[in-house]
PDB file of N, CA and C in Angstrom:
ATOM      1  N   UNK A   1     129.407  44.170 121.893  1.00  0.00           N
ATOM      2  CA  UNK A   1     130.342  43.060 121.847  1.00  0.00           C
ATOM      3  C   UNK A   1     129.833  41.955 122.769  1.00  0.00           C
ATOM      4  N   UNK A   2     129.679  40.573 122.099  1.00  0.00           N
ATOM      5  CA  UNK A   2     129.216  39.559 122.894  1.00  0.00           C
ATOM      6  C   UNK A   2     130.390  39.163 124.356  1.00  0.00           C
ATOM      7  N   UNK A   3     129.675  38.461 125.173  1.00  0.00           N
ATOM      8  CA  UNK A   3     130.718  38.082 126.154  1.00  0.00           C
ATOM      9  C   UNK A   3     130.871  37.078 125.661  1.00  0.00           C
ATOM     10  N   UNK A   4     132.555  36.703 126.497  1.00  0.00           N
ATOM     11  CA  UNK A   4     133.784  35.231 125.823  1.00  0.00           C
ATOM     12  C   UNK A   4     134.191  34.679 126.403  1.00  0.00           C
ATOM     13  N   UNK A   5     133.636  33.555 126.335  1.00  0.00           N
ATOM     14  CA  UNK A   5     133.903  32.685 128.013  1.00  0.00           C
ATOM     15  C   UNK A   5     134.681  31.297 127.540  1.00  0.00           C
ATOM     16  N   UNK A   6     135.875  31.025 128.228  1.00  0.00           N
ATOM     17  CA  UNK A   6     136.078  29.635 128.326  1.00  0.00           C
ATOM     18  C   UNK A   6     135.949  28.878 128.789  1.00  0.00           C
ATOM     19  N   UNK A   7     135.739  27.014 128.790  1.00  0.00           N
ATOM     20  CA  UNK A   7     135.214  25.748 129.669  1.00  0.00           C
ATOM     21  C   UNK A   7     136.027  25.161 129.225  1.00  0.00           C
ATOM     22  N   UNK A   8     136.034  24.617 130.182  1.00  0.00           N
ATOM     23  CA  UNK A   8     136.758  23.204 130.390  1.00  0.00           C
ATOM     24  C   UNK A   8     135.539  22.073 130.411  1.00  0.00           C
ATOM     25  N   UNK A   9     135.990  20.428 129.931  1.00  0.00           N
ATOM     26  CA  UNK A   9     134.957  19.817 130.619  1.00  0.00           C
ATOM     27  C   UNK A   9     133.516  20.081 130.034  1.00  0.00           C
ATOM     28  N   UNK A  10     133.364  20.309 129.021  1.00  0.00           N
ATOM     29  CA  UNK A  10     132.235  20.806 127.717  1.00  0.00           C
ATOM     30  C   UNK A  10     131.285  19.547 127.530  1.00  0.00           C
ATOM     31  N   UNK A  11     131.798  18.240 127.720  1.00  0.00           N
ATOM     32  CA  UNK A  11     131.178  17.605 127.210  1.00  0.00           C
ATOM     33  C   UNK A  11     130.075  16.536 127.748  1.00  0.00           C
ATOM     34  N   UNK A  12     130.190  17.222 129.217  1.00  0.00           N
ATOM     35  CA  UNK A  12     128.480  16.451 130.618  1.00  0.00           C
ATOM     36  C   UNK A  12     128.491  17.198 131.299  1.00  0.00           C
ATOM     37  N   UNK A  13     127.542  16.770 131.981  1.00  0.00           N
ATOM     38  CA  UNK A  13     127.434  17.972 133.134  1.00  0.00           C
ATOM     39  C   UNK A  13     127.641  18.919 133.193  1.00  0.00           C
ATOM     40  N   UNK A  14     127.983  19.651 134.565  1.00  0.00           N
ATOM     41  CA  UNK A  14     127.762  21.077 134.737  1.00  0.00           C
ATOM     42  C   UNK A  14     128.264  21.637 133.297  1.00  0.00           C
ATOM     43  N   UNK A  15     130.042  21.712 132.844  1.00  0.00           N
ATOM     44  CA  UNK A  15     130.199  22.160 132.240  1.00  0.00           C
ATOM     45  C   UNK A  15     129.777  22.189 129.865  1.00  0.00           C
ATOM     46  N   UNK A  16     128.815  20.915 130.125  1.00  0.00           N
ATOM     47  CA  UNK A  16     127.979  21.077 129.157  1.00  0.00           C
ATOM     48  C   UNK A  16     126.816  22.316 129.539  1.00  0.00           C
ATOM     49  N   UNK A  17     126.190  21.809 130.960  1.00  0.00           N
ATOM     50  CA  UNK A  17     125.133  22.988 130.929  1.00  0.00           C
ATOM     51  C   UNK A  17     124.912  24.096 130.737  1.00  0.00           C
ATOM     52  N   UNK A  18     126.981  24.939 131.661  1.00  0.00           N
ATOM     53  CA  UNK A  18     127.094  26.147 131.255  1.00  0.00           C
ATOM     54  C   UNK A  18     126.893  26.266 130.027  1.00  0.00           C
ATOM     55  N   UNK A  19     127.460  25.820 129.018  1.00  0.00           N
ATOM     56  CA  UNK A  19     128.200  25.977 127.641  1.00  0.00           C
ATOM     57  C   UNK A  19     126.713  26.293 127.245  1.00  0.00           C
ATOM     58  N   UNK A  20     125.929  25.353 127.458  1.00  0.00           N
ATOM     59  CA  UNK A  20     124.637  25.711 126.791  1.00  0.00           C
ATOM     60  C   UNK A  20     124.117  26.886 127.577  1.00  0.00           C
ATOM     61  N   UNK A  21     123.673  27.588 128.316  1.00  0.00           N
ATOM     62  CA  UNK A  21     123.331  28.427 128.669  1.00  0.00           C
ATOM     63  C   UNK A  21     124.095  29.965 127.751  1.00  0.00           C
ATOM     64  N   UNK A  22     125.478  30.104 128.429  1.00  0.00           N
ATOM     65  CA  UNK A  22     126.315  30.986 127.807  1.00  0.00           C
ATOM     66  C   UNK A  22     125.799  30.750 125.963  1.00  0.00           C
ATOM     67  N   UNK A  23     125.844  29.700 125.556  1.00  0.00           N
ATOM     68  CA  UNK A  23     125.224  30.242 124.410  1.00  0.00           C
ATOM     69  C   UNK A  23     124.108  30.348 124.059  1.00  0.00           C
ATOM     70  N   UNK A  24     123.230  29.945 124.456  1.00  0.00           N
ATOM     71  CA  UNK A  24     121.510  30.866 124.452  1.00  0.00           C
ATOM     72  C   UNK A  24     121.710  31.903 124.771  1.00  0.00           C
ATOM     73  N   UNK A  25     122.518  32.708 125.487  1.00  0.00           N
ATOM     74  CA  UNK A  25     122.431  33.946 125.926  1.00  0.00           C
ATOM     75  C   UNK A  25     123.168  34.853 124.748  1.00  0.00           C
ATOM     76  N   UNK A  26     123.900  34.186 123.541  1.00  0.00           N
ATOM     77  CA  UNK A  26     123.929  34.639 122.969  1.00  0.00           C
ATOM     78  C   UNK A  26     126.403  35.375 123.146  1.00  0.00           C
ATOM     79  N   UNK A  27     126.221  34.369 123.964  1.00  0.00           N
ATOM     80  CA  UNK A  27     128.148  34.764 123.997  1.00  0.00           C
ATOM     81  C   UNK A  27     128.859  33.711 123.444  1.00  0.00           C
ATOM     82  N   UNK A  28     130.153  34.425 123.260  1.00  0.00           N
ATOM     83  CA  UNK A  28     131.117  33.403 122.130  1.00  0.00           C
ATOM     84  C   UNK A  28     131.993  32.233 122.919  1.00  0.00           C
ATOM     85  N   UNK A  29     131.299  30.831 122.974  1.00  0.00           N
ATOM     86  CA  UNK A  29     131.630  29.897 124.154  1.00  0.00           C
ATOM     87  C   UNK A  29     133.106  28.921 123.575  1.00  0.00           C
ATOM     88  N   UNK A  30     133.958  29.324 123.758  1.00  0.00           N
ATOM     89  CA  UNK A  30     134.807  28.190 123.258  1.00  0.00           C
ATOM     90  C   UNK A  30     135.353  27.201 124.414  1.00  0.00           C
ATOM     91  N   UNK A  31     135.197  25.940 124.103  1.00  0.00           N
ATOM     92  CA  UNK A  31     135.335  25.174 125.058  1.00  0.00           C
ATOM     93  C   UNK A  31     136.143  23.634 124.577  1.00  0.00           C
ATOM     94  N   UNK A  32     136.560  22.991 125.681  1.00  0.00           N
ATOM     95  CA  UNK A  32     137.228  21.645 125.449  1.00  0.00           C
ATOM     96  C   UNK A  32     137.496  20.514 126.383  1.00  0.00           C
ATOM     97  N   UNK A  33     137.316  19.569 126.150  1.00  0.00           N
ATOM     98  CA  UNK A  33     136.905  17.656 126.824  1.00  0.00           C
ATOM     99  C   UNK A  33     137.454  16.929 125.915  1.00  0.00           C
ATOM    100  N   UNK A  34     137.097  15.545 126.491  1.00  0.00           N
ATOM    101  CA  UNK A  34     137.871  14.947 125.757  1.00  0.00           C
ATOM    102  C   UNK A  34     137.098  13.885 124.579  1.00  0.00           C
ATOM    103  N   UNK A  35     135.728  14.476 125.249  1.00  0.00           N
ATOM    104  CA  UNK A  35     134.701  13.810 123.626  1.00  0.00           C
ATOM    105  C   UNK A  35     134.354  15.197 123.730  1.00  0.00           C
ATOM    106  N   UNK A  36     133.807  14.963 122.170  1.00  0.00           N
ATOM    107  CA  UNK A  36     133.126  16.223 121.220  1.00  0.00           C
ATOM    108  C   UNK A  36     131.436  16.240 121.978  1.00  0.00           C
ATOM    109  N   UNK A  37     131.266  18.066 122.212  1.00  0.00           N
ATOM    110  CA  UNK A  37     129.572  17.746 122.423  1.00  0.00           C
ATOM    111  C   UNK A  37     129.255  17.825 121.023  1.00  0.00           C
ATOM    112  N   UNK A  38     128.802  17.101 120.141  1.00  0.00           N
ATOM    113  CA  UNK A  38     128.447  17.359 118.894  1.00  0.00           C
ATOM    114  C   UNK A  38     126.840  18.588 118.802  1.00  0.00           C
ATOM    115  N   UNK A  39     126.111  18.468 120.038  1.00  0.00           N
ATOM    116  CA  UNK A  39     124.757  19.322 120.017  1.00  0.00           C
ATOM    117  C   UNK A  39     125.273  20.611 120.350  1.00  0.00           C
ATOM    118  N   UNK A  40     126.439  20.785 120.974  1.00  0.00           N
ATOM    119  CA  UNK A  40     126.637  22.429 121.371  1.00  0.00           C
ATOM    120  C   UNK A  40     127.428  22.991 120.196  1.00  0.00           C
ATOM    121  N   UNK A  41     128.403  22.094 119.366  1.00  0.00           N
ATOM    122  CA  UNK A  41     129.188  22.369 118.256  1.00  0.00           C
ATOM    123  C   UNK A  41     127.800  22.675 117.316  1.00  0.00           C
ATOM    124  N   UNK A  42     126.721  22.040 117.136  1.00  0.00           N
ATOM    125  CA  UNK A  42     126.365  22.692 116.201  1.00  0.00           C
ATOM    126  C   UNK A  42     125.518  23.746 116.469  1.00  0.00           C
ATOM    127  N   UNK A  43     125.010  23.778 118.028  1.00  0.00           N
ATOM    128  CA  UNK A  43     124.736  25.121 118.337  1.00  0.00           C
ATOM    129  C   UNK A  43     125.946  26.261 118.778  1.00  0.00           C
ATOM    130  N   UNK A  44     126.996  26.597 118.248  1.00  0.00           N
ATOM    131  CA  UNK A  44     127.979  27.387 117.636  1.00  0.00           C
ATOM    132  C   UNK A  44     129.192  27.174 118.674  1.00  0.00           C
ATOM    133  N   UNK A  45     129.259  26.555 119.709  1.00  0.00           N
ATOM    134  CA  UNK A  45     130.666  26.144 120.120  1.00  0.00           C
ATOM    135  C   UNK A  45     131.896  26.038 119.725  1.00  0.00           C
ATOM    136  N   UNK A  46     132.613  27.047 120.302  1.00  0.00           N
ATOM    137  CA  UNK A  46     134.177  26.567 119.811  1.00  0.00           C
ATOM    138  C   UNK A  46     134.533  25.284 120.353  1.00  0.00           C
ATOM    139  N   UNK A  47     134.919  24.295 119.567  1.00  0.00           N
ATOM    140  CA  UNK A  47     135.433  23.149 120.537  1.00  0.00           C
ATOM    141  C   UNK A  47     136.760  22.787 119.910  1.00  0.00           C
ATOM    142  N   UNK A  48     137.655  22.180 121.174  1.00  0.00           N
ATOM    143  CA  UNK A  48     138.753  21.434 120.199  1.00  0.00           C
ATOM    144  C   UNK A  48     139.226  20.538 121.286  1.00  0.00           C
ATOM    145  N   UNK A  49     139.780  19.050 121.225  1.00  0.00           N
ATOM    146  CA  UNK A  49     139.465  18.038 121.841  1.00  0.00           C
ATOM    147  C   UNK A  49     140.913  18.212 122.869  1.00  0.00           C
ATOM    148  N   UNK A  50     140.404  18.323 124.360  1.00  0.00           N
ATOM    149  CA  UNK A  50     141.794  18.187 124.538  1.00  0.00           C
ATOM    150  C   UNK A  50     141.686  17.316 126.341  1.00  0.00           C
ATOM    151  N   UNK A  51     142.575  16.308 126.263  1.00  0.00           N
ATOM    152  CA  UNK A  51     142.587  14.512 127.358  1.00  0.00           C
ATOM    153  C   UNK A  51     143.817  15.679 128.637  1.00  0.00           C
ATOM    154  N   UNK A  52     143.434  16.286 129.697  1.00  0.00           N
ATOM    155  CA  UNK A  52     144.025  16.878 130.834  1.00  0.00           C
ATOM    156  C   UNK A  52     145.067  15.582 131.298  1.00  0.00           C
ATOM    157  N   UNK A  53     145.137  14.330 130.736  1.00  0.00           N
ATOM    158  CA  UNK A  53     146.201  13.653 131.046  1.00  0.00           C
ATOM    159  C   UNK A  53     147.582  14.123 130.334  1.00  0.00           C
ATOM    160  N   UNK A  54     147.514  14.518 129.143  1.00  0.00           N
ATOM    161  CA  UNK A  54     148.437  15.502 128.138  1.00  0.00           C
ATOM    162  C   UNK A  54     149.035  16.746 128.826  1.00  0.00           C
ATOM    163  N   UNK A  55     149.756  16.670 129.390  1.00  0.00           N
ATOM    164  CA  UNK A  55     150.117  17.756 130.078  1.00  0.00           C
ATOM    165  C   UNK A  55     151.086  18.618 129.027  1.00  0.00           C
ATOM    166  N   UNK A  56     151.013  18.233 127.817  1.00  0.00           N
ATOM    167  CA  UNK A  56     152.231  18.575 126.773  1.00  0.00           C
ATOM    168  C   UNK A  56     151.239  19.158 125.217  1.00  0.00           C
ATOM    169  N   UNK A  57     150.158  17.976 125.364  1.00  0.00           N
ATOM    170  CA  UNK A  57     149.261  18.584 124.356  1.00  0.00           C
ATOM    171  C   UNK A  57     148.119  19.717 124.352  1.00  0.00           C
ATOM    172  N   UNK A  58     147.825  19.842 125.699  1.00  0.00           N
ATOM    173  CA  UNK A  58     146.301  20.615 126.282  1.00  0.00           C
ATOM    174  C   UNK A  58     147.032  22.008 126.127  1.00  0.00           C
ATOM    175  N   UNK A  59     147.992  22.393 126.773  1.00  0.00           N
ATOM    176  CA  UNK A  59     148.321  24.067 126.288  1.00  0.00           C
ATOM    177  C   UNK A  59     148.323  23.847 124.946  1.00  0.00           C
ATOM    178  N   UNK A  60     149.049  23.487 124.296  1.00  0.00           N
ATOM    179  CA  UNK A  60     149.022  23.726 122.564  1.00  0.00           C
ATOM    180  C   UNK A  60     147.037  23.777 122.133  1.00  0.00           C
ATOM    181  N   UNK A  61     146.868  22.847 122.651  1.00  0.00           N
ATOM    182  CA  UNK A  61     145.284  22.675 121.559  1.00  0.00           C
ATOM    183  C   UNK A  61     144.555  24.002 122.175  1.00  0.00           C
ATOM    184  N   UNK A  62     144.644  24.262 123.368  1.00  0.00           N
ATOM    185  CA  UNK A  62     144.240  25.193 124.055  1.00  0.00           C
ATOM    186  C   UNK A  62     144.761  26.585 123.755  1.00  0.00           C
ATOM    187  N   UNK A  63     146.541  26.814 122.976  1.00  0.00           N
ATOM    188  CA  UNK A  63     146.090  27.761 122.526  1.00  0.00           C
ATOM    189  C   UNK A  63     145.589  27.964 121.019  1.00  0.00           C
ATOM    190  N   UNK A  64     145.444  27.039 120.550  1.00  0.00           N
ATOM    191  CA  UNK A  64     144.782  26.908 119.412  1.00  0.00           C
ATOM    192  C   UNK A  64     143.692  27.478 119.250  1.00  0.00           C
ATOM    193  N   UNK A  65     142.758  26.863 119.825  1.00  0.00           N
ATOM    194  CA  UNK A  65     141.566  27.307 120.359  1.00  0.00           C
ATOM    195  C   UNK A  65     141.315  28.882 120.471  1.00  0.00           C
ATOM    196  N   UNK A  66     142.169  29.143 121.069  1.00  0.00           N
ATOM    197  CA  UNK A  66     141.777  30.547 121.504  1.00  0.00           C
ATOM    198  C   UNK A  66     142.599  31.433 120.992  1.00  0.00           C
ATOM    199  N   UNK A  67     143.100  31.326 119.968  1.00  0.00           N
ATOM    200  CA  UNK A  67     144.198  31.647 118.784  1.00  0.00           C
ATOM    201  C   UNK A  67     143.324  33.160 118.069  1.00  0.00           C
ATOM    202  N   UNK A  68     143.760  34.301 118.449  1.00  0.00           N
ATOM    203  CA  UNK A  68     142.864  34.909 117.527  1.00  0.00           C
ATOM    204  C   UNK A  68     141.848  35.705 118.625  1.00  0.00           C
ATOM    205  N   UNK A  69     141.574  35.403 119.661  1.00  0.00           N
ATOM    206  CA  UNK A  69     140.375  35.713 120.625  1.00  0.00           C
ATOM    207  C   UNK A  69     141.119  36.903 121.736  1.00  0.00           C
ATOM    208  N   UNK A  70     140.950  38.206 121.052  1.00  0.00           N
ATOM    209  CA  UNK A  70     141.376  39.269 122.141  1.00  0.00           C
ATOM    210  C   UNK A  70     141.148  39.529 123.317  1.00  0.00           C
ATOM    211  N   UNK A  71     140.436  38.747 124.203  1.00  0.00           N
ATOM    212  CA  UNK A  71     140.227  38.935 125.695  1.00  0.00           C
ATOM    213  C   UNK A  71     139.039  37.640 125.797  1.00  0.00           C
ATOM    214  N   UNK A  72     139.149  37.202 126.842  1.00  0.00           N
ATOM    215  CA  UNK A  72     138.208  36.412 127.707  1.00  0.00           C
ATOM    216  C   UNK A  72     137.384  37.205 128.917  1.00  0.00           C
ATOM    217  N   UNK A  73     136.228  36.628 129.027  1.00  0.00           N
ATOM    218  CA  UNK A  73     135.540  37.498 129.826  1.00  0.00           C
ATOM    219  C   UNK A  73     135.860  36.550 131.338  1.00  0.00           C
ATOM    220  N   UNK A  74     135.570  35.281 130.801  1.00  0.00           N
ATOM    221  CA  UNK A  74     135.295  34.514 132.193  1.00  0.00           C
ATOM    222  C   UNK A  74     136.250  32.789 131.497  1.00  0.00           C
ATOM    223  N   UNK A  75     136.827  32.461 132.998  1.00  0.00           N
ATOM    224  CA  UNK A  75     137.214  30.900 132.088  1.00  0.00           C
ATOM    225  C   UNK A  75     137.058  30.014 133.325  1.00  0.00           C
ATOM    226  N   UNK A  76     136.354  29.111 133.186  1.00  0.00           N
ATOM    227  CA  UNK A  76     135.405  28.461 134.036  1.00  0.00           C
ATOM    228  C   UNK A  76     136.216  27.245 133.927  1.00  0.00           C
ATOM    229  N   UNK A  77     136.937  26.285 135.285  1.00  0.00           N
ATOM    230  CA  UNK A  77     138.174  25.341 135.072  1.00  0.00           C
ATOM    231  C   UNK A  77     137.255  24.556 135.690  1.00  0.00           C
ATOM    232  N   UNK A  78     136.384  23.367 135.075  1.00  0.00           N
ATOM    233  CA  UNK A  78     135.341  22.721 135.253  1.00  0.00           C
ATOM    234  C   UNK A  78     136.119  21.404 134.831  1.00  0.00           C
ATOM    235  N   UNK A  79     136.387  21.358 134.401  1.00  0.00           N
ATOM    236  CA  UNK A  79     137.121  19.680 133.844  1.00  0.00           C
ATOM    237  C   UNK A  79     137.588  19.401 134.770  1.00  0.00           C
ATOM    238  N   UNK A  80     137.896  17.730 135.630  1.00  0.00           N
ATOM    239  CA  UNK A  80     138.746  16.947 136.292  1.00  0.00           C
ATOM    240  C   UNK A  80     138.137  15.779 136.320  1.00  0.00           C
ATOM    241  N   UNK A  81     138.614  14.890 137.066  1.00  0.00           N
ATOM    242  CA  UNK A  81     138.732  13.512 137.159  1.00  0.00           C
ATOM    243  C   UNK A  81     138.726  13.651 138.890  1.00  0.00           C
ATOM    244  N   UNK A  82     137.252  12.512 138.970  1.00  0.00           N
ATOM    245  CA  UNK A  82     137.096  12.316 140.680  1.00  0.00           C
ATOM    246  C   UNK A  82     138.295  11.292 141.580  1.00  0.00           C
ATOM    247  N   UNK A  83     138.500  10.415 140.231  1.00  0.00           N
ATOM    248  CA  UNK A  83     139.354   9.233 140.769  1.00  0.00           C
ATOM    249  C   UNK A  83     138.224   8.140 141.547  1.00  0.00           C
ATOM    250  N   UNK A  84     139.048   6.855 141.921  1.00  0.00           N
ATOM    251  CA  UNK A  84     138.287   5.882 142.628  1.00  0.00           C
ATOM    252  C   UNK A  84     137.808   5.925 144.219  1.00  0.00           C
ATOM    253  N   UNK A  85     136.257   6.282 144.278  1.00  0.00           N
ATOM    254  CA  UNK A  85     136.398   6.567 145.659  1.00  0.00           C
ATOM    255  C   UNK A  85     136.328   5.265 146.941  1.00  0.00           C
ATOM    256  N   UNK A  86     137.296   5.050 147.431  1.00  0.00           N
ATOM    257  CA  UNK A  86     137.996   4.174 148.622  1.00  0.00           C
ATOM    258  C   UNK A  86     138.050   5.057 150.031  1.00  0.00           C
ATOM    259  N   UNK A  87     138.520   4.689 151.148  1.00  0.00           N
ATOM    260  CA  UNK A  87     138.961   4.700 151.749  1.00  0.00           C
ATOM    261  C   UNK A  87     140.531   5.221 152.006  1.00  0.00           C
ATOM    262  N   UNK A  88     140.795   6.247 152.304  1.00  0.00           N
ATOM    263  CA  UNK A  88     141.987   7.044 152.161  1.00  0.00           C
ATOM    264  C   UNK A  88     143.040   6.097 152.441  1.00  0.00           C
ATOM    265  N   UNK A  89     143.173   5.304 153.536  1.00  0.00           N
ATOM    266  CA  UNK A  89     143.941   4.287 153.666  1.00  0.00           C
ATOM    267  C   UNK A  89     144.448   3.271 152.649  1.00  0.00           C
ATOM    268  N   UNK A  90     143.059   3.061 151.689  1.00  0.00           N
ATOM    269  CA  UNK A  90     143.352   1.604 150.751  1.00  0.00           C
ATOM    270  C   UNK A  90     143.380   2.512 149.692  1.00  0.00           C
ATOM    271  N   UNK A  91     144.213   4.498 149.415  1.00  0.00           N
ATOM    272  CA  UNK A  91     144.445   4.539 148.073  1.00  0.00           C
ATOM    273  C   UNK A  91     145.543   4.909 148.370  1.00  0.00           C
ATOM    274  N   UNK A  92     146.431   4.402 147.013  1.00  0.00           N
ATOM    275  CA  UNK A  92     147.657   4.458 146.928  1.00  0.00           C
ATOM    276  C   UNK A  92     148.360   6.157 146.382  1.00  0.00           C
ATOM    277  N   UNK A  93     149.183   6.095 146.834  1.00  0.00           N
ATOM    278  CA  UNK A  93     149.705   7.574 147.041  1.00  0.00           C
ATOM    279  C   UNK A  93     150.013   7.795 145.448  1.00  0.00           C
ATOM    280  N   UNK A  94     150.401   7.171 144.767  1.00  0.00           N
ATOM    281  CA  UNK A  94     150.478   7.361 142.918  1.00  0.00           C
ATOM    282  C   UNK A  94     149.035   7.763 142.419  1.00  0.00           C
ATOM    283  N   UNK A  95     148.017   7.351 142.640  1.00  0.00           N
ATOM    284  CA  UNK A  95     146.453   7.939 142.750  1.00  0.00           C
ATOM    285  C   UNK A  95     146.319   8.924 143.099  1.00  0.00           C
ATOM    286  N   UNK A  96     146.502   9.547 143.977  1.00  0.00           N
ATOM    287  CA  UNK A  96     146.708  10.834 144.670  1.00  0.00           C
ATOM    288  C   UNK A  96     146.805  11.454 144.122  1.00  0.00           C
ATOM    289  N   UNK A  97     148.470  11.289 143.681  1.00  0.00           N
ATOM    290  CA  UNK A  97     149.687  12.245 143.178  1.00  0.00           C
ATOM    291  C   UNK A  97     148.481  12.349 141.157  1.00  0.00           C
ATOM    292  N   UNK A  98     147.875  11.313 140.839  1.00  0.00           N
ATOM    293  CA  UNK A  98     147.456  11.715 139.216  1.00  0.00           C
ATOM    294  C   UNK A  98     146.556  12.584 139.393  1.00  0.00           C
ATOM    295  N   UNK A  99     145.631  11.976 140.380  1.00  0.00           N
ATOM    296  CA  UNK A  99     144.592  13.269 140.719  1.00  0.00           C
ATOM    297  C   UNK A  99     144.148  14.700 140.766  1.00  0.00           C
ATOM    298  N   UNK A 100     145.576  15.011 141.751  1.00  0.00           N
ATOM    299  CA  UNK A 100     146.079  16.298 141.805  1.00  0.00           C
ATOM    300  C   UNK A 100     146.563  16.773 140.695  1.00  0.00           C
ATOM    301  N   UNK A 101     147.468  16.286 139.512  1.00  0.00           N
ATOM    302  CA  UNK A 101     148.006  16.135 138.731  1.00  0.00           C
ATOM    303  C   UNK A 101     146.873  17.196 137.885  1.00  0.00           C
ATOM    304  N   UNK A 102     146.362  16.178 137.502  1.00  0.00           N
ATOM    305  CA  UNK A 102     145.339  16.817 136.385  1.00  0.00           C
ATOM    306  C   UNK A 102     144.274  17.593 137.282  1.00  0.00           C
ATOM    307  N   UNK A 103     143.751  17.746 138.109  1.00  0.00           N
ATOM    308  CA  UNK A 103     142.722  18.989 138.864  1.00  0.00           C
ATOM    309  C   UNK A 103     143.409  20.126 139.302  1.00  0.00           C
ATOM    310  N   UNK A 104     144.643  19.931 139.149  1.00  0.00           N
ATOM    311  CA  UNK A 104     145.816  21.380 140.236  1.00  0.00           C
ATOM    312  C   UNK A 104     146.223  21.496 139.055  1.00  0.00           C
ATOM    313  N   UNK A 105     147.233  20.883 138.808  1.00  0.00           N
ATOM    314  CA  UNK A 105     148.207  21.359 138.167  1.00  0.00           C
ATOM    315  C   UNK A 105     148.011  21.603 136.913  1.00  0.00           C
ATOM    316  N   UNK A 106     147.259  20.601 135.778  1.00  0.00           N
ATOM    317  CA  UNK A 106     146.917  21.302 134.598  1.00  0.00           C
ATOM    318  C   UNK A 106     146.079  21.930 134.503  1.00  0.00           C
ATOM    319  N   UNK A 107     145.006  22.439 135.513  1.00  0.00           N
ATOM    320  CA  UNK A 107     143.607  23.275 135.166  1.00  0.00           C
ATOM    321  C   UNK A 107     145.209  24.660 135.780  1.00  0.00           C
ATOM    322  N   UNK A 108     146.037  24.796 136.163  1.00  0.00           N
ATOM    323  CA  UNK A 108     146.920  25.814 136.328  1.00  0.00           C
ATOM    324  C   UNK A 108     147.512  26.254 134.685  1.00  0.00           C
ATOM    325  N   UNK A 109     148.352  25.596 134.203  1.00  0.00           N
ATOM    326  CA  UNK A 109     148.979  25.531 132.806  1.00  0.00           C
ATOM    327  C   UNK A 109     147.676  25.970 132.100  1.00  0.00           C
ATOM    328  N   UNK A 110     146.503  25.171 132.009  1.00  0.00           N
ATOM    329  CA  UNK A 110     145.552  25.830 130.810  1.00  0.00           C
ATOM    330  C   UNK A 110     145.499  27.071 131.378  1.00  0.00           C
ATOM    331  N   UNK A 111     145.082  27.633 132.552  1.00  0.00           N
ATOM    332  CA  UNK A 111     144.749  29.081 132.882  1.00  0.00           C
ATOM    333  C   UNK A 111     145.496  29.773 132.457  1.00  0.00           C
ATOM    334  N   UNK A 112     146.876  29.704 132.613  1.00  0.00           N
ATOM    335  CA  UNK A 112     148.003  30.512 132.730  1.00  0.00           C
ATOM    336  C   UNK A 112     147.908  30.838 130.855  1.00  0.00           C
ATOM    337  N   UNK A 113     147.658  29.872 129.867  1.00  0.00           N
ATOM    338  CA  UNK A 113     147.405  29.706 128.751  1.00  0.00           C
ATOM    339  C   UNK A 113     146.671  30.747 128.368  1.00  0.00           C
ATOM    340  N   UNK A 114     144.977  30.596 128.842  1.00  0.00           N
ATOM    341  CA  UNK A 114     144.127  31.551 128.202  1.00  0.00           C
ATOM    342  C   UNK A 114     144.667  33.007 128.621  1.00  0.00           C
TER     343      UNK A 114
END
């Protein structure tokens, strides 16, 4: 039985790289961002598009996604948003509060999901 890993954040960096690795190695990668990697989809990626600002849509697409998939081996919460980097002083506490938002709190809800 192949290993079954989920990503977040599929579509640059690190969490493109995993995705590609995990699947050269030959495991069942389903993953989701908010653009399509079109090169890992057609090297066999599960993908399905999902914006961590959606705090209403990302569990649903997410369990979509993984609709059907009897265990996860590993789920790798790689997706977030750095925000604008300032001076702690000159950022406003609503910045903060989105930040956290989507790096805490929805990489929590998707987990709790898979």
């Amino acid at each position: 039985m192949s290993e079954s890993i989920l990503i977040t954040g599929v579509s640059s960096g690190l969490g493109y790289g995993l995705a590609k690795v995990y699947l050269e190695r030959g495991a069942s990668v389903y993953g989701c961002s908010r653009r399509r990697p079109d090169a890992l989809v057609r090297a066999g990626l599960r993908f399905t598009a999902i914006d961590l600002r959606d705090p209403e849509g990302g569990p649903e697409a997410l369990r979509g996604l993984v609709a059907g998939v009897e265990r996860l081996d590993n789920v790798i919460l790689n997706a977030g948003e750095l925000g604008k980097i300032r001076d702690m002083r000159e950022t406003p506490l609503d910045d903060l509060r989105e930040t956290m938002e989507i790096n805490a709190t929805t990489a929590m809800v998707l987990l709790n999901e898979a």
